[in-house]
Protein backbone atom coordinates (compact mmCIF):
# COMPACT_ATOMS: atom_id res chain seq x y z
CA UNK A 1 -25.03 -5.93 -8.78
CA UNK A 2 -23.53 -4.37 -11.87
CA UNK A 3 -19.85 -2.98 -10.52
CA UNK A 4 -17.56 -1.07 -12.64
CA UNK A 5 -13.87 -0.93 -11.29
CA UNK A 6 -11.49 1.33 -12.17
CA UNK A 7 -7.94 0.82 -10.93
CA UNK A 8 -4.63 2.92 -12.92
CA UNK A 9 -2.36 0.49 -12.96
CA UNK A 10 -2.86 -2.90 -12.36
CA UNK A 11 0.78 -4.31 -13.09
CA UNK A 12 2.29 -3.58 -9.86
CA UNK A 13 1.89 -6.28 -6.59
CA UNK A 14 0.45 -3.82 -3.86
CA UNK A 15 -2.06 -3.76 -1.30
CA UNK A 16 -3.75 -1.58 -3.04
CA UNK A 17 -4.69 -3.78 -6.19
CA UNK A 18 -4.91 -7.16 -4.00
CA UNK A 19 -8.09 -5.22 -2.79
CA UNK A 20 -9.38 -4.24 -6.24
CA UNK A 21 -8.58 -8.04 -6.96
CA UNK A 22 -10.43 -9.44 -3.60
CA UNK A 23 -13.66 -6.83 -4.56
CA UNK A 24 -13.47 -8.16 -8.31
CA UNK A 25 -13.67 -12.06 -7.07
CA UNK A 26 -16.55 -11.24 -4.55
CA UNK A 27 -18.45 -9.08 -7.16
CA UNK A 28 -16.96 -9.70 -10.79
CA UNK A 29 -17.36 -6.52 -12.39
CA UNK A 30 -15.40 -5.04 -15.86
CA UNK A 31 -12.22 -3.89 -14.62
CA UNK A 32 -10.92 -0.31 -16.12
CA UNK A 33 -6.78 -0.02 -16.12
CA UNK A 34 -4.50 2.39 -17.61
CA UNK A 35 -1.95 -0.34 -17.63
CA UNK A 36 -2.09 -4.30 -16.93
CA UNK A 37 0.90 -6.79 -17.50
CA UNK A 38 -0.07 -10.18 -16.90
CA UNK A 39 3.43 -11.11 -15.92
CA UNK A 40 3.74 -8.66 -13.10
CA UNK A 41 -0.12 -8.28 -11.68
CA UNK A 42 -1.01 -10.71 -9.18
CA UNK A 43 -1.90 -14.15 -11.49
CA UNK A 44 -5.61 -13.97 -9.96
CA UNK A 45 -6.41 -10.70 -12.36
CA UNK A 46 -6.39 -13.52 -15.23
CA UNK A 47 -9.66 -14.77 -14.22
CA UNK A 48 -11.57 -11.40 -14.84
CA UNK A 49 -12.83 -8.71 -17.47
CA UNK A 50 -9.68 -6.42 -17.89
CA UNK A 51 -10.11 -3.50 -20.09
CA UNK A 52 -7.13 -1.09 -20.64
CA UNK A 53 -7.82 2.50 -21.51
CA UNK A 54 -6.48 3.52 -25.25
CA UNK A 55 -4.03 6.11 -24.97
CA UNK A 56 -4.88 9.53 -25.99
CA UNK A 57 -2.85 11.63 -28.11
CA UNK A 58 -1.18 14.16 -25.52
CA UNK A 59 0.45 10.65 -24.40
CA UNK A 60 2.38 10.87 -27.47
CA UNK A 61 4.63 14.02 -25.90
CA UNK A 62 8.05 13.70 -25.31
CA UNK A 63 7.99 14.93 -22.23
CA UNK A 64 5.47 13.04 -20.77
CA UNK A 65 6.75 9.90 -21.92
CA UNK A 66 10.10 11.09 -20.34
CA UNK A 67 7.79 11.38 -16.71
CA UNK A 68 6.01 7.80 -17.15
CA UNK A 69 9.22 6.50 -16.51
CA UNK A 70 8.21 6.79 -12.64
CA UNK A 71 4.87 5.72 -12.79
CA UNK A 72 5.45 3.89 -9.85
CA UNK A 73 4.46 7.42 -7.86
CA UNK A 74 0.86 7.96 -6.75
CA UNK A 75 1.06 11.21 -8.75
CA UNK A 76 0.36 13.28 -11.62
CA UNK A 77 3.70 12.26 -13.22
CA UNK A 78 1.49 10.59 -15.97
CA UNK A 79 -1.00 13.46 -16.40
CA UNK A 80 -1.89 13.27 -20.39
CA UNK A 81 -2.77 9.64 -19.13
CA UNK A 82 -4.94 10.55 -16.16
CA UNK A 83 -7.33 12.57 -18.65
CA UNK A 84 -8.66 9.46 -19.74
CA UNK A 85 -10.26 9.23 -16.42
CA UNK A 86 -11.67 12.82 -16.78
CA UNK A 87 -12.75 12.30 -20.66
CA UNK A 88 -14.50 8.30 -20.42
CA UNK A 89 -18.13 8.32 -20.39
CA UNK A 90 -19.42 4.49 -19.53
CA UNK A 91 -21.38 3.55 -22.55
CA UNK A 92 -22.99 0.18 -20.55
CA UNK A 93 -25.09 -0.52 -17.94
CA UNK A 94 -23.86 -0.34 -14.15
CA UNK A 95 -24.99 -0.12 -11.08
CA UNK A 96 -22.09 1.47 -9.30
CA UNK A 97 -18.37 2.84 -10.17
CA UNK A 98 -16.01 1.75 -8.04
CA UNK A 99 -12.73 3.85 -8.67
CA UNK A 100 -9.72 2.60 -6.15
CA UNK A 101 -6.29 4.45 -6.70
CA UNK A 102 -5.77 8.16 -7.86
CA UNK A 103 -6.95 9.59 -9.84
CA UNK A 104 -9.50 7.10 -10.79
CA UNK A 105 -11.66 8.91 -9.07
CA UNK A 106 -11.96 11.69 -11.75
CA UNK A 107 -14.40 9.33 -13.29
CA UNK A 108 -16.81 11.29 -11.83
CA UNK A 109 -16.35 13.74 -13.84
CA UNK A 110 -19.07 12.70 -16.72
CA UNK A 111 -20.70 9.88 -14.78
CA UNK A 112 -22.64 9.42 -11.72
CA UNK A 113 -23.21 6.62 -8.51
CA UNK A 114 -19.38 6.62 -7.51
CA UNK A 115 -18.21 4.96 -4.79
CA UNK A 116 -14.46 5.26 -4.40
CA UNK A 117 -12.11 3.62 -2.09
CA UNK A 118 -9.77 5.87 -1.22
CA UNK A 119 -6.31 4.37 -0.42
CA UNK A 120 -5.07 7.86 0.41
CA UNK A 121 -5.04 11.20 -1.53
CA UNK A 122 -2.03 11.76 -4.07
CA UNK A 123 1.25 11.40 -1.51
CA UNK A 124 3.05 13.07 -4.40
CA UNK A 125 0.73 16.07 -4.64
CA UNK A 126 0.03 16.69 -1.07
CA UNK A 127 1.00 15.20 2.25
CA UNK A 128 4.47 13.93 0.89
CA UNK A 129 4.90 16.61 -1.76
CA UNK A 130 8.11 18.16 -0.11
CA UNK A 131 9.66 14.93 0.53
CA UNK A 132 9.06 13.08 -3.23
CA UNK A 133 9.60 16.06 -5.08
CA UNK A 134 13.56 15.84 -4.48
CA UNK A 135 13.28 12.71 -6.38
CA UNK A 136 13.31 14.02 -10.34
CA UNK A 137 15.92 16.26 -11.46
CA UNK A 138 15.59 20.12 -11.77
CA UNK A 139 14.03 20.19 -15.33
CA UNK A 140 11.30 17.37 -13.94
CA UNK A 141 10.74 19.57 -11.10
CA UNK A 142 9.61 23.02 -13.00
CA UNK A 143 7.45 20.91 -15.56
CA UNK A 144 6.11 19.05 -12.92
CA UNK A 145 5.45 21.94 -10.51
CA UNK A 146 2.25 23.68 -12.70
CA UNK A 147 0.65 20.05 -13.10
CA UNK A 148 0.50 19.49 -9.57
CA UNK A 149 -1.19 22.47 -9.10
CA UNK A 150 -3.37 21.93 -11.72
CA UNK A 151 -3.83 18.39 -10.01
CA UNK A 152 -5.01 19.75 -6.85
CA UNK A 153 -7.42 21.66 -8.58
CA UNK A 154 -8.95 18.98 -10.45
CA UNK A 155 -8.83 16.51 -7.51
CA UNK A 156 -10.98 18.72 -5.23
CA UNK A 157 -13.72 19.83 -7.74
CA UNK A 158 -14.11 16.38 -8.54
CA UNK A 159 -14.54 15.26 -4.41
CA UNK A 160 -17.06 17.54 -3.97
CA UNK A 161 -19.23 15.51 -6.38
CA UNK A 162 -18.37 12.23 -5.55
CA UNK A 163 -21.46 10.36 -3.61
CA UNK A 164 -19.59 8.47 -1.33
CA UNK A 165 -15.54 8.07 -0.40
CA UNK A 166 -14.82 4.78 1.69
CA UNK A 167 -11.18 5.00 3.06
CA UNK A 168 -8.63 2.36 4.70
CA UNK A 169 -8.23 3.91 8.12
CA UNK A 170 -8.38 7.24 10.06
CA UNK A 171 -5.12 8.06 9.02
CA UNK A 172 -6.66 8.15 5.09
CA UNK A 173 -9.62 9.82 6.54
CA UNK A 174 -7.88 12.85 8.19
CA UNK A 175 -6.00 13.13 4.83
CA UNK A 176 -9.09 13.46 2.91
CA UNK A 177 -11.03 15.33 5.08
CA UNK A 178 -7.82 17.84 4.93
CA UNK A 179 -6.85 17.68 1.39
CA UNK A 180 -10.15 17.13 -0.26
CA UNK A 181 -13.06 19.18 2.03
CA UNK A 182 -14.65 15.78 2.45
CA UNK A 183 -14.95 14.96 5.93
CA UNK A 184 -17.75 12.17 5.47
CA UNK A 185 -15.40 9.96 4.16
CA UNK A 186 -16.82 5.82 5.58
CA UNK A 187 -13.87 3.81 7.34
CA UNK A 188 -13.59 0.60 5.99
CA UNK A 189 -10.42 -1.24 6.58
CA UNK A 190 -8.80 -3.87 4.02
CA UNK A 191 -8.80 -7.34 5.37
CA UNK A 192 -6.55 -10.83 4.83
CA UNK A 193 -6.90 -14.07 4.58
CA UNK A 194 -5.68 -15.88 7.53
CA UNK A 195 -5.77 -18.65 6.44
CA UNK A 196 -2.95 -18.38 4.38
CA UNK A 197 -0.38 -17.55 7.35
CA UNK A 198 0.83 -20.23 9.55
CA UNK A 199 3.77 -20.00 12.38
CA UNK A 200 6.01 -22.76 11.37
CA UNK A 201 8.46 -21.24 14.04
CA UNK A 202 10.79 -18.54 15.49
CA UNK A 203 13.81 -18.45 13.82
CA UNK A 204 16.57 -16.20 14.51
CA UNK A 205 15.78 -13.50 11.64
CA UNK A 206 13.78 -10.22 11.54
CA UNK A 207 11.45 -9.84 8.30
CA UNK A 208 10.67 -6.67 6.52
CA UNK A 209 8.39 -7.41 3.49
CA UNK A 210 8.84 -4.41 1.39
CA UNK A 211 8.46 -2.61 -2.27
CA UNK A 212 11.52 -0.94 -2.45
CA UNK A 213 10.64 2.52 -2.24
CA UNK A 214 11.92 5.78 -0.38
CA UNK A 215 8.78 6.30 1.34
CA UNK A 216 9.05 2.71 2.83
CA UNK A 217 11.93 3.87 4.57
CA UNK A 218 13.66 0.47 4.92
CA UNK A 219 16.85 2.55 6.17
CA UNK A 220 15.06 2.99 9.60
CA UNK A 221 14.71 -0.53 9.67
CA UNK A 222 18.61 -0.95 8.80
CA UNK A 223 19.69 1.27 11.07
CA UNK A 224 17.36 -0.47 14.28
CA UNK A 225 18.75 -3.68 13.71
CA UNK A 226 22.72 -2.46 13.34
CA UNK A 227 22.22 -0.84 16.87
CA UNK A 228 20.31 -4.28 17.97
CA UNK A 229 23.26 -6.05 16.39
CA UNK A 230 26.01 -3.86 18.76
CA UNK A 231 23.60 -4.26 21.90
CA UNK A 232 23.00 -8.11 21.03
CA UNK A 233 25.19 -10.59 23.10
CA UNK A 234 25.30 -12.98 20.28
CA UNK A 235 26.03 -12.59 16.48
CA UNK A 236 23.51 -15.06 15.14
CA UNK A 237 20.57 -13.18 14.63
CA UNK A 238 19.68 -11.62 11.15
CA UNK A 239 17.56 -9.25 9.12
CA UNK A 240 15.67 -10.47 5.74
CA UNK A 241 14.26 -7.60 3.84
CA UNK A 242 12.06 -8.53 0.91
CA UNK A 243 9.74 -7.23 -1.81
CA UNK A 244 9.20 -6.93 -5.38
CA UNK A 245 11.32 -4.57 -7.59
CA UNK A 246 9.84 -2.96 -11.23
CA UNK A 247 11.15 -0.52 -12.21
CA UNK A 248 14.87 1.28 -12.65
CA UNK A 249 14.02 3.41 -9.86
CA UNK A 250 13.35 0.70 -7.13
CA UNK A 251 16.49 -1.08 -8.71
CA UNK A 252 18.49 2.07 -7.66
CA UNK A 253 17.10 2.26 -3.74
CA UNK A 254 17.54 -1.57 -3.82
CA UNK A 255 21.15 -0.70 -4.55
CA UNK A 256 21.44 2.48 -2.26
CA UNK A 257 19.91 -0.05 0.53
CA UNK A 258 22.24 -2.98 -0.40
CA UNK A 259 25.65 -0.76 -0.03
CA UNK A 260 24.38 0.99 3.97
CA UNK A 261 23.91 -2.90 4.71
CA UNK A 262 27.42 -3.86 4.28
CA UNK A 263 28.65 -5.46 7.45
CA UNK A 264 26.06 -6.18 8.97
CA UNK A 265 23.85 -9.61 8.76
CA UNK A 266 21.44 -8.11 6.57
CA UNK A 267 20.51 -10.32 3.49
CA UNK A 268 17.77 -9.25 0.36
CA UNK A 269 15.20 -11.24 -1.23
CA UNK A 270 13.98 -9.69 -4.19
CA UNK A 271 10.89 -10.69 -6.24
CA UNK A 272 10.43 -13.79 -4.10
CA UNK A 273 8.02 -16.66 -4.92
CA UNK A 274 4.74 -16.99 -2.90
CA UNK A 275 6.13 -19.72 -1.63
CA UNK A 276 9.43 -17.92 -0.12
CA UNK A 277 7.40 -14.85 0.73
CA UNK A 278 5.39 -17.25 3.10
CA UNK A 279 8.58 -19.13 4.81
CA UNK A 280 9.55 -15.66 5.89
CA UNK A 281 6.73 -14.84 7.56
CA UNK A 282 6.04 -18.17 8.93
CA UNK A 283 9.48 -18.84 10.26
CA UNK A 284 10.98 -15.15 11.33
CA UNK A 285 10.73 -13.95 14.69
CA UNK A 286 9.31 -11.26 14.25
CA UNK A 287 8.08 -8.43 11.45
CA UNK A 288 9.51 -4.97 11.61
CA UNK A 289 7.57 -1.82 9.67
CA UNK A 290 8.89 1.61 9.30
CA UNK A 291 7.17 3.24 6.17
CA UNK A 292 6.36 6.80 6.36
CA UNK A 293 2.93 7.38 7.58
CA UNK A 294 1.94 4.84 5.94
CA UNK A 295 -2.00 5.34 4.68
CA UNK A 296 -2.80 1.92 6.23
CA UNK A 297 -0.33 -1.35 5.80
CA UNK A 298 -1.46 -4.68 5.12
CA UNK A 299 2.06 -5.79 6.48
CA UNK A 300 1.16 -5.15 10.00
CA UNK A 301 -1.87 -7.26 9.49
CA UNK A 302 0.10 -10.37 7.32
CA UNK A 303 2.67 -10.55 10.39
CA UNK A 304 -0.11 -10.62 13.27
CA UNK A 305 -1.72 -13.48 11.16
CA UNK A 306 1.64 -15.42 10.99
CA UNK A 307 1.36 -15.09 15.04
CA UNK A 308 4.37 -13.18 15.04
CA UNK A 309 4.80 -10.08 17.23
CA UNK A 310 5.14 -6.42 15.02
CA UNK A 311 7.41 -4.08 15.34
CA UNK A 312 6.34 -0.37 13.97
CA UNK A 313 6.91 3.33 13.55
CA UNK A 314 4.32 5.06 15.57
CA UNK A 315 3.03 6.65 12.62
CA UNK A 316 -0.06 6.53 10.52
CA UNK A 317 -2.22 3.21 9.91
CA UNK A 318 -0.40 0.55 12.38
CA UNK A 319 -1.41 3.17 15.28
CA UNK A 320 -4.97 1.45 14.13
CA UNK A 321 -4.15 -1.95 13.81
CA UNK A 322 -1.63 -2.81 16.30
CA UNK A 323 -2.13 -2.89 19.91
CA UNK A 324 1.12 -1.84 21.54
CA UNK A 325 2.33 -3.84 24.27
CA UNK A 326 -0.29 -6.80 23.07
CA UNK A 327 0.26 -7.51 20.16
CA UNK A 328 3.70 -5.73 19.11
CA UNK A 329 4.95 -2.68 19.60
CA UNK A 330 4.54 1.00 18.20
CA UNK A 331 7.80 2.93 18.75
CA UNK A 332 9.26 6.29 17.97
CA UNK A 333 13.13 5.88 17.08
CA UNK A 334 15.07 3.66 16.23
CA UNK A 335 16.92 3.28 19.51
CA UNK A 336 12.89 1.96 20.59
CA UNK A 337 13.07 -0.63 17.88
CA UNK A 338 16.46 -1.85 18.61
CA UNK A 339 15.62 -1.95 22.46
CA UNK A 340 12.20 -3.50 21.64
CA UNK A 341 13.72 -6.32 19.13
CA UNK A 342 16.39 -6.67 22.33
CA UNK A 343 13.50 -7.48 24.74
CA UNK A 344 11.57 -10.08 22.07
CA UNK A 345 14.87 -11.90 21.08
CA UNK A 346 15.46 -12.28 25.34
CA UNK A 347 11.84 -13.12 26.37
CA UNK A 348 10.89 -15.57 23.72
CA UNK A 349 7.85 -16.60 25.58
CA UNK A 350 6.66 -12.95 25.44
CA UNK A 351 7.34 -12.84 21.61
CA UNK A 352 4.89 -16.24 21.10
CA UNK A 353 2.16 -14.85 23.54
CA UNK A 354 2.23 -12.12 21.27
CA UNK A 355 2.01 -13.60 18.23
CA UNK A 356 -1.07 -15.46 19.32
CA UNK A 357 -2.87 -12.40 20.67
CA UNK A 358 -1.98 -10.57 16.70
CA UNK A 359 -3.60 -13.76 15.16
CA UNK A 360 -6.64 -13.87 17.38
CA UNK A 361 -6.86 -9.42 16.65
CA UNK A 362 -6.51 -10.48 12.50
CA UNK A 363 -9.28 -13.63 12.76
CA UNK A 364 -11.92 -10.78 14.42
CA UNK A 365 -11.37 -7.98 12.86
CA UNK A 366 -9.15 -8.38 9.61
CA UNK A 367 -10.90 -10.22 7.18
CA UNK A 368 -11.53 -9.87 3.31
CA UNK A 369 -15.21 -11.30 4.24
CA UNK A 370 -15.75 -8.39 6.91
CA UNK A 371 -14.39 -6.00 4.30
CA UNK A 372 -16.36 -7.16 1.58
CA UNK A 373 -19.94 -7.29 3.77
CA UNK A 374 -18.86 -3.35 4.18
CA UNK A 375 -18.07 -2.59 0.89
CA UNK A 376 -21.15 -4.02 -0.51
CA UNK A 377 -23.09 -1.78 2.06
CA UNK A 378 -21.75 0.78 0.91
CA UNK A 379 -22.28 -0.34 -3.24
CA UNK A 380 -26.02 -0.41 -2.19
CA UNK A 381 -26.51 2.64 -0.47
CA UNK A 382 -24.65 4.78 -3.39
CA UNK A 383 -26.72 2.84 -5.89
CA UNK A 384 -29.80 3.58 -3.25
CA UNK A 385 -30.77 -0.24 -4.21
């Protein structure tokens, strides 16, 4: 099969491109970027056909070089960039496009037989609109206000001519289906590989693997394990929050995050090795999530297979994944994930029956080959092979 895959920005360590990177070792298509930095992208990317988009020449504005600054946002923040998407006509033979994160998916725009995986709509542009707006400053605001708009436009037209949208849960699907007018949207959840979790033991620590971003809202998770701190009889027990940070604006919440920790046993690993990332995982107690709403979260999924028990907001894709009371818990304040972290650290048998049950859910149901099977269903039946 001839796949085309078109990801904006490959540089950043995400669920999101480990997926484009598990579809381009199953399937090795060309691979379509707005931006790839070898040091940053997951090593793996090295291995395949990476082509990066020339700029065009609205790029060259001030202004909008002023807005790439905060690429990291799911958004229109780098519209003259985006047009590329809109503009590129594939000039080789393919089977199938495969666009993955927005807006990609405006390929569609001047060619045909596009599958897209839909991580979620633009957070920035709609669900989470009111919320990351108060991120840029006034002047970002009003320039950034009438390219939204403009976004939304653009974003629906092109849905309605797509010929098939896979998402990564119900959550994704109810946003599209709202958003976009495209309630047909195909579930097919992201997998793991098992394999490479293990359960060395249960140490005394909480993990929260994290980007460090707002919408991860890593100060839920602070605040949970201060009150679990004042309700805990002894002072041994810790929280490790890690992730990657890159960019100036993750540096700043890594800061904001690292000054409401102060007092408490709350340490920060950032950019950790593969190596470290995996001792956290395999030796915590447990893994706490609180991101908002999150479309999916591969976290949930990277904890179970570890065999330790997770701890998340009722909200979004670990409603899907997690099965409360069996393999973690789902919970609706932090006062329930302080009183839930309470019961694990005191019933440590509970916490390893747990564990076991998350791996066992994973091994069934979470794997890159299920995934992948699905996916290439899907490749077929938009390329009617």
């Amino acid at each position: 099969m001839d796949l085309v895959v078109f990801e904006p920005r490959l540089s950043y360590r995400s669920g999101g491109t480990l997926n484009v990177l598990e579809i381009a070792n199953r399937f090795n298509p060309v691979i379509y970027t707005l931006e790839y930095d070898k040091q940053m992208a997951f090593p793996g990317y090295r291995e395949h056909d990476i082509r990066v988009i020339k700029p065009n020449l609205l790029e060259s504005n001030a202004i909008f070089r002023s807005f790439a600054k905060n690429r990291h946002d799911a958004g229109p923040v780098t519209g003259a960039s985006y047009i590329n998407f809109l503009k590129m006509k594939i000039d080789h033979d393919y089977d199938v496009l495969n666009p993955h994160g927005v807006p990609s998916e405006w390929i569609r725009n001047r060619n045909r037989r596009v599958c897209w995986y839909c991580h979620t709509p633009s957070r920035l542009a709609f669900d989470l609109h009111d919320f990351s707006i108060k991120k840029f400053n006034p002047v970002q605001r009003l320039a950034m206000e009438p390219q939204l708009a403009l976004f939304r436009l653009i974003d629906r037209h092109i849905a309605k001519k797509i010929e098939k949208i896979c998402v990564n849960s119900s959550n994704t699907k109810e946003r599209v289906s709202k958003y976009l007018h495209r309630p047909d949207a195909e579930i097919v959840r992201p997998g793991i590989t098992p394999e490479r979790f293990s359960c060395e033991s249960y140490e005394k620590f909480f993990f929260y693997p994290s980007r460090m971003v707002p919408e991860k809202r890593i100060e839920y998770t602070i605040e949970a394990f201060k009150k679990f701190s004042r309700s805990n009889k002894t002072k041994d027990w810790k929280l490790i929050i890690s992730g990657y940070v890159q960019n100036k604006q993750e540096e700043a919440y890594l800061r904001h995050l690292a000054v409401i920790s102060k007092g408490s046993n709350i340490s920060f690993a950032k950019n950790p090795s593969n190596s470290e990332f995996s001792g956290f995982y395999s030796n915590c107690y447990s893994v706490l999530f609180s991101a908002m709403n999150e479309d999916w979260g591969n976290i949930p999924l990277e904890g179970m297979a570890s065999s330790k028990p997770v701890i998340s907001v009722n909200e979004g894709g670990p409603r899907e994944s997690i099965v409360d009371g069996k393999t973690g818990y789902l919970v609706n304040s932090t006062d329930e994930m302080a009183d839930r972290m309470i019961y694990l650290a005191d019933h440590p048998d509970i916490c390893e029956q747990m564990g076991k049950a998350g791996r066992k859910r994973v091994e069934q149901n979470y794997t890159w080959k299920i995934f992948l099977d699905r996916m290439e269903k899907a490749f077929k039946e938009t390329a009617k092979m």
